[in-house]
Each structure stands twice: as C-alpha cells, then as structure tokens.
N, C-alpha and C. Protein backbone atom coordinates (compact mmCIF):
# COMPACT_ATOMS: atom_id res chain seq x y z
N UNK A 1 0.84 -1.19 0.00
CA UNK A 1 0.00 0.00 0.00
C UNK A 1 0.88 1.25 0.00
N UNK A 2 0.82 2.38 -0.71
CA UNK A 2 1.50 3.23 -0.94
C UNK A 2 0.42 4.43 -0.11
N UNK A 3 1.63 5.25 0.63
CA UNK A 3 0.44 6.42 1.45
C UNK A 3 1.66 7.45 1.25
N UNK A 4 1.08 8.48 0.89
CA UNK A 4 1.79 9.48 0.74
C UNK A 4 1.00 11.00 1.83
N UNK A 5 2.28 11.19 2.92
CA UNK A 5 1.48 12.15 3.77
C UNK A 5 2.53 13.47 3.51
N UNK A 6 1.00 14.09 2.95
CA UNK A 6 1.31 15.56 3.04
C UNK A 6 2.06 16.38 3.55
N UNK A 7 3.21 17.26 3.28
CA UNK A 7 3.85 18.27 4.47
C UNK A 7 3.18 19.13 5.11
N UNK A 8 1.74 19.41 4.46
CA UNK A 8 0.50 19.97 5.36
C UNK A 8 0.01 19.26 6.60
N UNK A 9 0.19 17.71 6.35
CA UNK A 9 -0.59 16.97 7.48
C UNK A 9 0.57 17.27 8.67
N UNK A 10 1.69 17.98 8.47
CA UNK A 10 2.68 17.23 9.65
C UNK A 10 2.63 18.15 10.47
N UNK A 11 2.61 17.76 11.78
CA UNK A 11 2.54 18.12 13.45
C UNK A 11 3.89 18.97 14.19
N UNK A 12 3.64 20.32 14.41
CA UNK A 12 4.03 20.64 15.39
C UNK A 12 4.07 20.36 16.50
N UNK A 13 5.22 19.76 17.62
CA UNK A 13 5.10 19.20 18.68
C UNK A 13 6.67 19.61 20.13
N UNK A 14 5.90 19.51 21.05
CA UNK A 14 7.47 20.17 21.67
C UNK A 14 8.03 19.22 21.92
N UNK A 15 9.51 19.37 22.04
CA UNK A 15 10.40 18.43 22.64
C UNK A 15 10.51 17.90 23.67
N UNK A 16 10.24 16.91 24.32
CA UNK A 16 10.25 16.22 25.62
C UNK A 16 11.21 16.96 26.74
N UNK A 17 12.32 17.50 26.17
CA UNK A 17 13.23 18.11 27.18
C UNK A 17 12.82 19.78 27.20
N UNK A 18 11.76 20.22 26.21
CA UNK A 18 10.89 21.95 26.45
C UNK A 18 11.94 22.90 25.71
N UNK A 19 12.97 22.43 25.27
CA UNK A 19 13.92 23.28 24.73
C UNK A 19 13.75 23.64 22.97
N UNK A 20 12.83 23.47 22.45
CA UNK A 20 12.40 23.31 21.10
C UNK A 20 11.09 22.61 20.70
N UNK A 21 10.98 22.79 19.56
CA UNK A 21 9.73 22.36 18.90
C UNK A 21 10.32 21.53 17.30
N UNK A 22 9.84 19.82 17.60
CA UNK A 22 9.73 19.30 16.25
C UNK A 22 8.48 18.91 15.22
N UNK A 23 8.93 18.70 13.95
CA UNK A 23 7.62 18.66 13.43
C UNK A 23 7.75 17.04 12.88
N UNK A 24 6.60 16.52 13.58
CA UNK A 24 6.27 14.93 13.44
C UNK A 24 5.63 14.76 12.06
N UNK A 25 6.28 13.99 11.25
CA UNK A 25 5.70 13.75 9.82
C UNK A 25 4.98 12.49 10.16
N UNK A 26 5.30 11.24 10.89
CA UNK A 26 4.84 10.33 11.14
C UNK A 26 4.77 9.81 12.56
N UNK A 27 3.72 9.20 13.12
CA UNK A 27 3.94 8.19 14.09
C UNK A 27 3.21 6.79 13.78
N UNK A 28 3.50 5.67 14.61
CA UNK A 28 2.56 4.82 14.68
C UNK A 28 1.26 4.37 15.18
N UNK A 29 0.37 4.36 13.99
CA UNK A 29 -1.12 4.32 14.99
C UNK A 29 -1.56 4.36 16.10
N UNK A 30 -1.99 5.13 17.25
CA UNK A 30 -2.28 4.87 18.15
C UNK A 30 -0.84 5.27 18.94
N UNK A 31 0.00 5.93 18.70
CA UNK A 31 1.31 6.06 19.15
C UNK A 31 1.56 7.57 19.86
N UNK A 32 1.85 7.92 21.14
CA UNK A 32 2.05 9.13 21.69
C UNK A 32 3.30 9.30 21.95
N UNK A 33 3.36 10.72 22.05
CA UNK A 33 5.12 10.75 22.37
C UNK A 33 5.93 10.30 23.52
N UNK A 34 4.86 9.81 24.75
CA UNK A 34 5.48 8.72 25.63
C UNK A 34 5.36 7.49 25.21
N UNK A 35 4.91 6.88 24.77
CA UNK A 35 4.62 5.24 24.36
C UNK A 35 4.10 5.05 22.42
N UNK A 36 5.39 5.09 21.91
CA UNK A 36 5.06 4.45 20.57
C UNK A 36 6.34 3.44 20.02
N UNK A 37 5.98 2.87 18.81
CA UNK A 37 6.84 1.70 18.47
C UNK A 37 7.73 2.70 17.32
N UNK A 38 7.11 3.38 16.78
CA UNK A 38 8.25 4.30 15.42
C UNK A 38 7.72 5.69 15.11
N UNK A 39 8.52 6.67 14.92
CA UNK A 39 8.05 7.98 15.04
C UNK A 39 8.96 8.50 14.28
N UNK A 40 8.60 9.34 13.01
CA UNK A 40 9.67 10.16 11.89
C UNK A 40 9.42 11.38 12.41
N UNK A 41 10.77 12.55 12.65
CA UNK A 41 10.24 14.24 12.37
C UNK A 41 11.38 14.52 12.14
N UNK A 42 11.49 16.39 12.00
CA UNK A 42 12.39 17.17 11.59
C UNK A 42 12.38 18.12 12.63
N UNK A 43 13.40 18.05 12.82
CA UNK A 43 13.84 19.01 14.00
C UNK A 43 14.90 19.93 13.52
N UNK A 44 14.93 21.60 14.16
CA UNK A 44 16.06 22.67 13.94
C UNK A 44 16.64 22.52 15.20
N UNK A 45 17.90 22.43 14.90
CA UNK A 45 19.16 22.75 16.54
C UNK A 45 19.85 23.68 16.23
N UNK A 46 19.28 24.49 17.04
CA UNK A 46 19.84 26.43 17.10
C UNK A 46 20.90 26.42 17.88
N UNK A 47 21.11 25.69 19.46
CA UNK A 47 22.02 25.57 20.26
C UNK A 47 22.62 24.70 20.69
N UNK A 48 23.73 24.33 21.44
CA UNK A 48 24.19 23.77 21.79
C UNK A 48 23.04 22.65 23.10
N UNK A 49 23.54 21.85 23.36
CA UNK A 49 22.41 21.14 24.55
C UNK A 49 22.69 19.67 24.56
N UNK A 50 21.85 18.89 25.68
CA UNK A 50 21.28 17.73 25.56
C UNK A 50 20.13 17.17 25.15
N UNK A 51 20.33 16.30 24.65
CA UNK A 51 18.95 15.52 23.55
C UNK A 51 17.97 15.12 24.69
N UNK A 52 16.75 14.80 24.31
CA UNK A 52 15.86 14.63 25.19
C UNK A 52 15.90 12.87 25.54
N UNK A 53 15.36 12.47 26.49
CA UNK A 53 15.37 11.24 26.88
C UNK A 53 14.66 10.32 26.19
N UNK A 54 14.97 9.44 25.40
CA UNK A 54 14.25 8.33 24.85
C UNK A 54 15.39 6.76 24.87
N UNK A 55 14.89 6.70 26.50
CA UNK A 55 15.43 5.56 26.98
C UNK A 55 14.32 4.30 25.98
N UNK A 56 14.72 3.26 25.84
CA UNK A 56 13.94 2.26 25.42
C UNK A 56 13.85 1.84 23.98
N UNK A 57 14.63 3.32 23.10
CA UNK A 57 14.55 3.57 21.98
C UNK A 57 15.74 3.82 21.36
N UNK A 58 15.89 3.71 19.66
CA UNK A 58 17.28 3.51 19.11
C UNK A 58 16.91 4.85 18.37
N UNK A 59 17.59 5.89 18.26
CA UNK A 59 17.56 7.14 17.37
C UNK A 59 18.95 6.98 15.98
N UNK A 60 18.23 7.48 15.00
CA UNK A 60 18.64 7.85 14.29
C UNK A 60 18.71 8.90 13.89
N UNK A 61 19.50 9.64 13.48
CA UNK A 61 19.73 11.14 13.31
C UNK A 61 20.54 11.11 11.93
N UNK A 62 19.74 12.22 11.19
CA UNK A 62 20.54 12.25 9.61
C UNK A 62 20.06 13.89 9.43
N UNK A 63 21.49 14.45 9.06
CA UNK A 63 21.66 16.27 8.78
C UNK A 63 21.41 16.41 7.88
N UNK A 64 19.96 17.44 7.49
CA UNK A 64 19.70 17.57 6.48
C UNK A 64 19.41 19.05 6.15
N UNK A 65 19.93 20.28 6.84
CA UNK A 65 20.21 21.39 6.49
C UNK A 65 21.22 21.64 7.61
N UNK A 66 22.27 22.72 7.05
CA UNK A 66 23.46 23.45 8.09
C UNK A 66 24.73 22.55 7.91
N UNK A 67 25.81 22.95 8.64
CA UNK A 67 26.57 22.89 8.45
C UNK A 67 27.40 22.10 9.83
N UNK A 68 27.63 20.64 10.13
CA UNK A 68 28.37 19.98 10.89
C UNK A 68 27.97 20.14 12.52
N UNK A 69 27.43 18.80 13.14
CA UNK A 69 26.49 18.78 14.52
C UNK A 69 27.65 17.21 15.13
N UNK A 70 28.14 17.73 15.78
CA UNK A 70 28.74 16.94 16.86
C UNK A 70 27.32 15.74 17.88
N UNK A 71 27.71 14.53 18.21
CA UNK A 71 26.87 13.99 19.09
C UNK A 71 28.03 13.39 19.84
N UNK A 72 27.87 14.22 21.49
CA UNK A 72 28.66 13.41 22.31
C UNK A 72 27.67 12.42 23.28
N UNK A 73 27.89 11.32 23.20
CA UNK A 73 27.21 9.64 23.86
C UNK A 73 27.92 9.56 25.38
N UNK A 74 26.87 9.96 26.42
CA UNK A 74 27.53 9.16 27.58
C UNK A 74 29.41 9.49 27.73
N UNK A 75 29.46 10.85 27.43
CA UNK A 75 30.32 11.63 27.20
C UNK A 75 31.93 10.98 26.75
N UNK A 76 31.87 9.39 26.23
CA UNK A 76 32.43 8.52 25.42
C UNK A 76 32.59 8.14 24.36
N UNK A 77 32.16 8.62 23.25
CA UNK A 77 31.63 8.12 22.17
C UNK A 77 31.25 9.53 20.99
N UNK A 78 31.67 10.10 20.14
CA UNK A 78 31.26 11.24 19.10
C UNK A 78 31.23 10.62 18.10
N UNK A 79 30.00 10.86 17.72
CA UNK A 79 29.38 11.39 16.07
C UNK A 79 29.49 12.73 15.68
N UNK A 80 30.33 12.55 14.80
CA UNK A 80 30.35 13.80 13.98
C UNK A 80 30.15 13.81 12.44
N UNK A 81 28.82 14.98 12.18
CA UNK A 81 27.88 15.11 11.20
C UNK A 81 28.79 16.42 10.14
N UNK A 82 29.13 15.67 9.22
CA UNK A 82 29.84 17.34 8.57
C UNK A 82 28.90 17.38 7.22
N UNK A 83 28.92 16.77 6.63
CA UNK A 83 28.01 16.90 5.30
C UNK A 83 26.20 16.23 5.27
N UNK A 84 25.50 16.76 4.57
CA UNK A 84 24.39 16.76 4.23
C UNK A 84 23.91 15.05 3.83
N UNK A 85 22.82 14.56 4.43
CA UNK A 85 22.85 13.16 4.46
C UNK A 85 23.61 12.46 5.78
N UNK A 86 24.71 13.09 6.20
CA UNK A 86 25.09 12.00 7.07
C UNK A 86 23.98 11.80 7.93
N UNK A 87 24.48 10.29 8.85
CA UNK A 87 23.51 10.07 10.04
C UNK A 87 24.63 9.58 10.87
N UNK A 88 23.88 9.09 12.56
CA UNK A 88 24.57 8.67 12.97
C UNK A 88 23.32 7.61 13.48
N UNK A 89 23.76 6.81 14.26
CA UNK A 89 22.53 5.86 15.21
C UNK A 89 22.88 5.59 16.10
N UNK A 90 22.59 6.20 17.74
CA UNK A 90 22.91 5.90 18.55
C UNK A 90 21.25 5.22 19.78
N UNK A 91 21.47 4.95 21.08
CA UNK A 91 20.51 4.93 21.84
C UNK A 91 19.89 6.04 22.30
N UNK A 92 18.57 5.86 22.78
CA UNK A 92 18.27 7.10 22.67
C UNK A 92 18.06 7.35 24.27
N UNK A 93 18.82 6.30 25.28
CA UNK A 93 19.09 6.22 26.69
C UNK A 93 20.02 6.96 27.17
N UNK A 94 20.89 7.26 26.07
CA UNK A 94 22.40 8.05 26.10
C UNK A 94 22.27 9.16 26.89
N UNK A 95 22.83 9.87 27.43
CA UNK A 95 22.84 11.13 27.66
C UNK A 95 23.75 12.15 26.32
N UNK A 96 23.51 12.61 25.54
CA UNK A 96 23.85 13.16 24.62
C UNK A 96 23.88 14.40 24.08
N UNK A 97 24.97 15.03 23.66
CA UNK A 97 25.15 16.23 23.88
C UNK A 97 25.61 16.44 22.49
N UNK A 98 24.47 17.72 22.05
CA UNK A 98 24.48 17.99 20.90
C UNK A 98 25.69 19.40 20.55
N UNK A 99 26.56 19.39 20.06
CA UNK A 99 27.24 21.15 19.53
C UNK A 99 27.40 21.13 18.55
N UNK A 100 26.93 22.33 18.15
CA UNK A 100 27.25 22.78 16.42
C UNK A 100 28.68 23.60 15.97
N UNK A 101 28.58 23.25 15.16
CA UNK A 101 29.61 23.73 14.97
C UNK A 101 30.14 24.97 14.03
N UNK A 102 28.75 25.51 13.20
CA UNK A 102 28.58 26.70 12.24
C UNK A 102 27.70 26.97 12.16
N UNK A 103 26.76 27.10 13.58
CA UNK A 103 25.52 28.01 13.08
C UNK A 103 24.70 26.34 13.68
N UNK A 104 23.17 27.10 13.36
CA UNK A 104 21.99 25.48 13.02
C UNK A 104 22.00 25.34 12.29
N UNK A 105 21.52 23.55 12.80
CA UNK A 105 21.54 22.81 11.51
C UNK A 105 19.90 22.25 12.05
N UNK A 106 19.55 21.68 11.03
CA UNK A 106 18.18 21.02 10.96
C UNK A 106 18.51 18.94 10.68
N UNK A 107 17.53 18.18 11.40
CA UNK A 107 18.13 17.03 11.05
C UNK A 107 16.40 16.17 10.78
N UNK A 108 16.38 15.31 10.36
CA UNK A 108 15.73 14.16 10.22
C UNK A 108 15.58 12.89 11.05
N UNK A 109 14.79 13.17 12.06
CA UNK A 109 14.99 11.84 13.61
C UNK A 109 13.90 10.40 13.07
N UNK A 110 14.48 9.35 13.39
CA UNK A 110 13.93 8.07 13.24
C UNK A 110 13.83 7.31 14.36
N UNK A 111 12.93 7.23 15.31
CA UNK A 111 13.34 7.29 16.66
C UNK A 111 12.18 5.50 16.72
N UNK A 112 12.93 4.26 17.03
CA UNK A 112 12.08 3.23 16.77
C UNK A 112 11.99 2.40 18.09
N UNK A 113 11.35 2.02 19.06
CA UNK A 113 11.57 0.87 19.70
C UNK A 113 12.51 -0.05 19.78
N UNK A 114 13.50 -0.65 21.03
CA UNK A 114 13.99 -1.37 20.40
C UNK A 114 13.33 -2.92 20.94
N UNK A 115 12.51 -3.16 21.58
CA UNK A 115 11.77 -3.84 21.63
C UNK A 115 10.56 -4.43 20.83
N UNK A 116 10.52 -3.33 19.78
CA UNK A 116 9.50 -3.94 18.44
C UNK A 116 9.69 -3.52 17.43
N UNK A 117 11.11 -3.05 16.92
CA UNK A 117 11.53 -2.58 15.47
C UNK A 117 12.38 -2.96 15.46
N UNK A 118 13.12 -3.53 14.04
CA UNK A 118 14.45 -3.82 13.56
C UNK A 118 14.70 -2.67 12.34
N UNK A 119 15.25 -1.59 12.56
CA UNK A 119 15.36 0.03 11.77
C UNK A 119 16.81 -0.04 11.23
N UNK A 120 16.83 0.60 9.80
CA UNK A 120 17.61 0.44 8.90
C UNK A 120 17.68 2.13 7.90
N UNK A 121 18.51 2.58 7.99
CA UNK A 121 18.05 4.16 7.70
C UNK A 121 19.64 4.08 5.82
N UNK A 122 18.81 3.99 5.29
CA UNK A 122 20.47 4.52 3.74
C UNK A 122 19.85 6.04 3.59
N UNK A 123 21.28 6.60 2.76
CA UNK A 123 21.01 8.00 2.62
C UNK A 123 21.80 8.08 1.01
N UNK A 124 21.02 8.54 0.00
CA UNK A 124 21.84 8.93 -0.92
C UNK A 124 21.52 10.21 -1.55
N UNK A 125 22.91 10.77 -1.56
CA UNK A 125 23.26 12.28 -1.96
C UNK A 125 23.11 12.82 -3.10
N UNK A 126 23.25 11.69 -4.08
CA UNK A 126 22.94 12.27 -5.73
C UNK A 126 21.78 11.59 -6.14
N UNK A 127 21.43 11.57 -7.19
CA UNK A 127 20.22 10.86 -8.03
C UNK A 127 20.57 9.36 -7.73
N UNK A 128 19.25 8.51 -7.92
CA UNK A 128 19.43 7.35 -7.57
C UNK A 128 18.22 7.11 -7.65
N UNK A 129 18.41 5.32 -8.17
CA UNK A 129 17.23 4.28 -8.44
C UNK A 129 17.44 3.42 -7.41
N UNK A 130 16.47 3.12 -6.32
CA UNK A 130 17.18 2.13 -5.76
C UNK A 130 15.26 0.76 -5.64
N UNK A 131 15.46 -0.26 -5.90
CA UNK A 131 14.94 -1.20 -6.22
C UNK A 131 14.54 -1.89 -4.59
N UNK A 132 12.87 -1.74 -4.29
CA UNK A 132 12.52 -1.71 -2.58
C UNK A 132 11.85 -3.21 -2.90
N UNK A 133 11.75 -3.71 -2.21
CA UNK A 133 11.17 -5.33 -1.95
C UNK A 133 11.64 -5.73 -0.54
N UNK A 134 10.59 -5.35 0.63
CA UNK A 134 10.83 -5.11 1.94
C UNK A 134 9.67 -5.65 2.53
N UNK A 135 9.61 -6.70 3.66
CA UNK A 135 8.42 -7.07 4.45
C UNK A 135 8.35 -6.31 5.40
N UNK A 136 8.18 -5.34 5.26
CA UNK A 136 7.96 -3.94 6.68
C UNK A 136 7.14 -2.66 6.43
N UNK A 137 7.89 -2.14 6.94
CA UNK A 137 7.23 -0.52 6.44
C UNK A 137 8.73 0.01 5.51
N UNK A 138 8.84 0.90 4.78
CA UNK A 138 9.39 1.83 4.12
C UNK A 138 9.11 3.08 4.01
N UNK A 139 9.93 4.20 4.48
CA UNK A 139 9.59 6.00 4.58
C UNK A 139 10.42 6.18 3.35
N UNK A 140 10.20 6.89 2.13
CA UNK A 140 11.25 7.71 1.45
C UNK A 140 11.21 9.16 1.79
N UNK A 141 12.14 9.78 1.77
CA UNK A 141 11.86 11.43 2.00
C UNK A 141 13.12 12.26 1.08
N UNK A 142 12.83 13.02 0.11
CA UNK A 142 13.90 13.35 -0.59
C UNK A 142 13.79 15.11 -0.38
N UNK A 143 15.00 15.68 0.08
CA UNK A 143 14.98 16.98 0.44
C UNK A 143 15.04 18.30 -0.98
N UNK A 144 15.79 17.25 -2.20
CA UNK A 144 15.50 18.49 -3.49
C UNK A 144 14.84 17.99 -4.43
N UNK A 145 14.27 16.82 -4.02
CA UNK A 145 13.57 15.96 -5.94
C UNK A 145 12.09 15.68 -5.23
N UNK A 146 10.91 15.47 -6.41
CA UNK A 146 9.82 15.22 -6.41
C UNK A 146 10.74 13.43 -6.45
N UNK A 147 9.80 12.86 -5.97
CA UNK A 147 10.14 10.74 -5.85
C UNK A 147 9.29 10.38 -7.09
N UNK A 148 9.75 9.81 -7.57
CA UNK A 148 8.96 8.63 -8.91
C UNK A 148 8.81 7.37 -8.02
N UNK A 149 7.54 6.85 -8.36
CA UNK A 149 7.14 5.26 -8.02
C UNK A 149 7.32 4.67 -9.17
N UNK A 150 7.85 3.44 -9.60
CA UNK A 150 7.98 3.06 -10.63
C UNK A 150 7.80 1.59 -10.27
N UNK A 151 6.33 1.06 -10.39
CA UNK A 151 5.66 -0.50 -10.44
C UNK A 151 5.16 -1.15 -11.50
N UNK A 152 6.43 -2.23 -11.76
CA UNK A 152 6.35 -3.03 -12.62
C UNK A 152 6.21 -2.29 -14.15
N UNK A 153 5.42 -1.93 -15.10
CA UNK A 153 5.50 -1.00 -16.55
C UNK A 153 4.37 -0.50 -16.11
N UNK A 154 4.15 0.42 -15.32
CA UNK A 154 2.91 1.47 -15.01
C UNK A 154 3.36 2.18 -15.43
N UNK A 155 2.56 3.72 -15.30
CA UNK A 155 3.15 4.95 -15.00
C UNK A 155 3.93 5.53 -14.02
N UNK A 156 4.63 5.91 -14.05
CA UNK A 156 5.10 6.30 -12.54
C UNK A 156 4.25 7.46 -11.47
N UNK A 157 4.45 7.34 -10.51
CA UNK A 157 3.52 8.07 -9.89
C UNK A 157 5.12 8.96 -8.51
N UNK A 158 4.46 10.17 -8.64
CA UNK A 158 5.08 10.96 -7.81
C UNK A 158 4.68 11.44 -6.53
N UNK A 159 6.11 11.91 -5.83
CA UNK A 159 5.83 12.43 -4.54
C UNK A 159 6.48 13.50 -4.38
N UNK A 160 5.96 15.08 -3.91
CA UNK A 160 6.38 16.53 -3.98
C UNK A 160 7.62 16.01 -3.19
N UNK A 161 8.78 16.93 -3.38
CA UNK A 161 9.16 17.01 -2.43
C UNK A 161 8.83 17.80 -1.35
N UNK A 162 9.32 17.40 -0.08
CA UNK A 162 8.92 17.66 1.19
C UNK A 162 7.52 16.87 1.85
N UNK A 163 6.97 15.95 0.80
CA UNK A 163 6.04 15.12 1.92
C UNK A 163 6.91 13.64 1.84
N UNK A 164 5.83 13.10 2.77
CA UNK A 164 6.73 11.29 3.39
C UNK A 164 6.03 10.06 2.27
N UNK A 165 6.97 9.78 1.71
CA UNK A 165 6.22 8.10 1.57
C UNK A 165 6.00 7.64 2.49
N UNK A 166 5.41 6.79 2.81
CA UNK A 166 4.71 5.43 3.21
C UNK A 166 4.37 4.22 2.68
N UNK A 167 5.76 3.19 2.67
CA UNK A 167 5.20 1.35 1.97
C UNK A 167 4.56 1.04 2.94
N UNK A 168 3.41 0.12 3.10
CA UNK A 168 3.80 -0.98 3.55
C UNK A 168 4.00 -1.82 3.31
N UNK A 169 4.66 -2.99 3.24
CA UNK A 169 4.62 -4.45 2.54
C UNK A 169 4.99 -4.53 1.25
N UNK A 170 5.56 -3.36 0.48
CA UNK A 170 5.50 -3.07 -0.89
C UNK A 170 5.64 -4.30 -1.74
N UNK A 171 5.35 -4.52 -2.70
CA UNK A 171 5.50 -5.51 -3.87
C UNK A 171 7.27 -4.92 -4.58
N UNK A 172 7.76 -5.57 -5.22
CA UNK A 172 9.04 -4.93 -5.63
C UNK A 172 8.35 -3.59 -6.73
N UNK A 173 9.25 -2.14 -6.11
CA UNK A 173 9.21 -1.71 -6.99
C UNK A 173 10.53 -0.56 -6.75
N UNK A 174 10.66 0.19 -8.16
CA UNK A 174 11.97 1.59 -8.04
C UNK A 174 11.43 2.67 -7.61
N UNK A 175 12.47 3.36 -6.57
CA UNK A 175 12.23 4.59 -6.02
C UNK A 175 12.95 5.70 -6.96
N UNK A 176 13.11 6.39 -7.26
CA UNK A 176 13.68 7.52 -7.87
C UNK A 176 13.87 9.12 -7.25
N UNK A 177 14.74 9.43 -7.23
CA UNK A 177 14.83 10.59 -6.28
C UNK A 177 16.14 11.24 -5.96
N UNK A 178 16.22 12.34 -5.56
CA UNK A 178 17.84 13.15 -5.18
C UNK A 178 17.65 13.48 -3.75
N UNK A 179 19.17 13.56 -3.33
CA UNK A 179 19.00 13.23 -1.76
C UNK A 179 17.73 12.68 -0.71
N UNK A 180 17.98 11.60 -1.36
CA UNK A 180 17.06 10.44 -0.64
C UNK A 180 17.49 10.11 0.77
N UNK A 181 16.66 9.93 1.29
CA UNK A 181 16.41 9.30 2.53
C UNK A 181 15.56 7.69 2.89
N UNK A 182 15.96 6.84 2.92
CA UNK A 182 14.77 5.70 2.82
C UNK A 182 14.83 5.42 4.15
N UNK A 183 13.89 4.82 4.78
CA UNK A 183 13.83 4.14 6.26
C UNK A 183 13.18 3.04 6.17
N UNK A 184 13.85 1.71 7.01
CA UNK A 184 13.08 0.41 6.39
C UNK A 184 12.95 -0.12 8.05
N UNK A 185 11.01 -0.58 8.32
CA UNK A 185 11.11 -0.48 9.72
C UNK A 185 10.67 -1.73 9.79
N UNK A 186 11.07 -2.71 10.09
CA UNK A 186 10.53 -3.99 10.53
C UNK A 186 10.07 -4.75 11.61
N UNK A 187 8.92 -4.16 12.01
CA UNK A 187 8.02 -4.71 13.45
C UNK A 187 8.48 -6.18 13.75
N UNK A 188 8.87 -6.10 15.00
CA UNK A 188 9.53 -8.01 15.52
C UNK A 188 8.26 -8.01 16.97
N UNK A 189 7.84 -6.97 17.03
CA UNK A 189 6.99 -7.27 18.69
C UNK A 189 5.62 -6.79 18.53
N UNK A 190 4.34 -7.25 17.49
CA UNK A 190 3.33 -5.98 17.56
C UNK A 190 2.61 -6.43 19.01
C-alpha cells in the first residue's frame, strides 16, 4: 500500500526536554510521544544542549540542512555530522550532547523501539534508483527531488518534495529521487 502524507498533514510538537519544537511527519497508529513503536520528524538545533530522553529507543539522526552537529554519547563516544545526508545511530538512553559547529543545523529523527523494530536508515546524496522489496514498512523522504514510483510498466507516480512516503509491505518496486532518505522499519513485537 503506498500512502503518501502531506507536508500539510505534519505536526508541530514540543520536545520532551521543552527546549524546542519538532515537526512529526509520522507516528505509529495509536502512538504518543510517551509510548510508541516508530516515530519520523524534523527538527532545527539552534544551540548547543542535551537531547531529550528516549530511553527504550534507538535514534537515528541524519543532517539535512546546516553545516556539521557533533553527538557526544555518555560523554564517550562522538558522532560527527559534517556533510548533508550524514547520520549517525545511537541509543536514545544516552545522555547526549548535541554542539554545532557553524551556526543550526536542521536534522531528520527516526526514533524506533527497540523492543518492536528492527530500523535500517540509507542515505543517498545524488540521483538514484534504488529497487525496494521489503516485508515492513518503508519512509522515502527526498529533500531536493519530487520521488517517482515506478511499479512493474505502469506509470510512474510521484511524490512533492517535502512530503513522506509510506510502503507498507511493498510488492518490488523503483524509487527515484535526489537526496534520498529511505527508512526500512521492521516490526519483531506488535
């Protein structure tokens, strides 16, 4: 099933730690920001700080405007974000400390259970076909290209940029798109 949600439908919401506001493109049915299994948004980091608490949960983080965001882990461990697309994946139990390093940057959070998701995040920077045949869910999100669906010898069917795909279960088909984002979420606990 192919669902394509609007950048109109997506949710303003504050940050668990009160220090900002992200905008939720997706959650899972029935899913609140204390208790859900997978949750997509976009968040701006103006300042320096700590990430909010999401013990229980595996975050993914991928920079998708600004210029280079440090993640210090349990004050052991750095991710460092310099170009557009990167991610990193850490826990989201960490205590973690975000610094920028030229200003804000804006990022793309994939924040999944790790008790009922097996989450898989690729990122590609230039144009690209990439060929989906996935028993899960699938997000595409491309930050400068409209997405082509391309199933089996149809027509292709598009997605603006700035709204979310949504597979589920997809049948094999090609994604098409520039700076892509795909997310592949595979429920192990419903």
């Amino acid at each position: 099933m192919i669902n394509i949600i609007s950048a109109q439908s997506f949710k303003a919401i504050p940050w668990k730690n009160g220090k900002g506001i992200t905008t939720e493109l997706a959650i899972n049915p029935t899913g609140t920001l204390d208790n859900f299994q997978w949750r997509l948004s976009i968040a701006t980091v103006a300042e320096d700080g700590i990430f909010s608490d999401f013990s229980g949960y595996m975050r993914n983080l991928v920079l998708i405007e600004g210029d280079s965001l440090s993640l210090t882990h349990n004050e052991n461990k750095t991710d460092t974000l310099t170009k557009l697309l990167d991610f990193a994946t850490f826990d989201g139990g960490c205590k973690t400390l975000g610094t920028l390093q030229n200003g804000a940057i804006k990022d793309f959070n994939i924040i999944t259970s790790k008790s009922a998701c097996d989450t898989r995040v690729e990122t590609y920077p230039r144009p690209t076909h990439q060929t989906i045949n996935f028993n899960g869910l699938v997000f595409a999100f491309s930050l400068t290209s409209d997405i082509s669906i391309q199933k089996n010898r149809t027509d292709p069917q598009r997605v603006h940029q700035g709204d979310l795909l949504q597979l589920n279960h997809p049948d094999k088909m090609t994604l098409s798109g520039t700076d892509l984002i795909l997310v592949f979420i595979k429920i192990i606990n419903e």
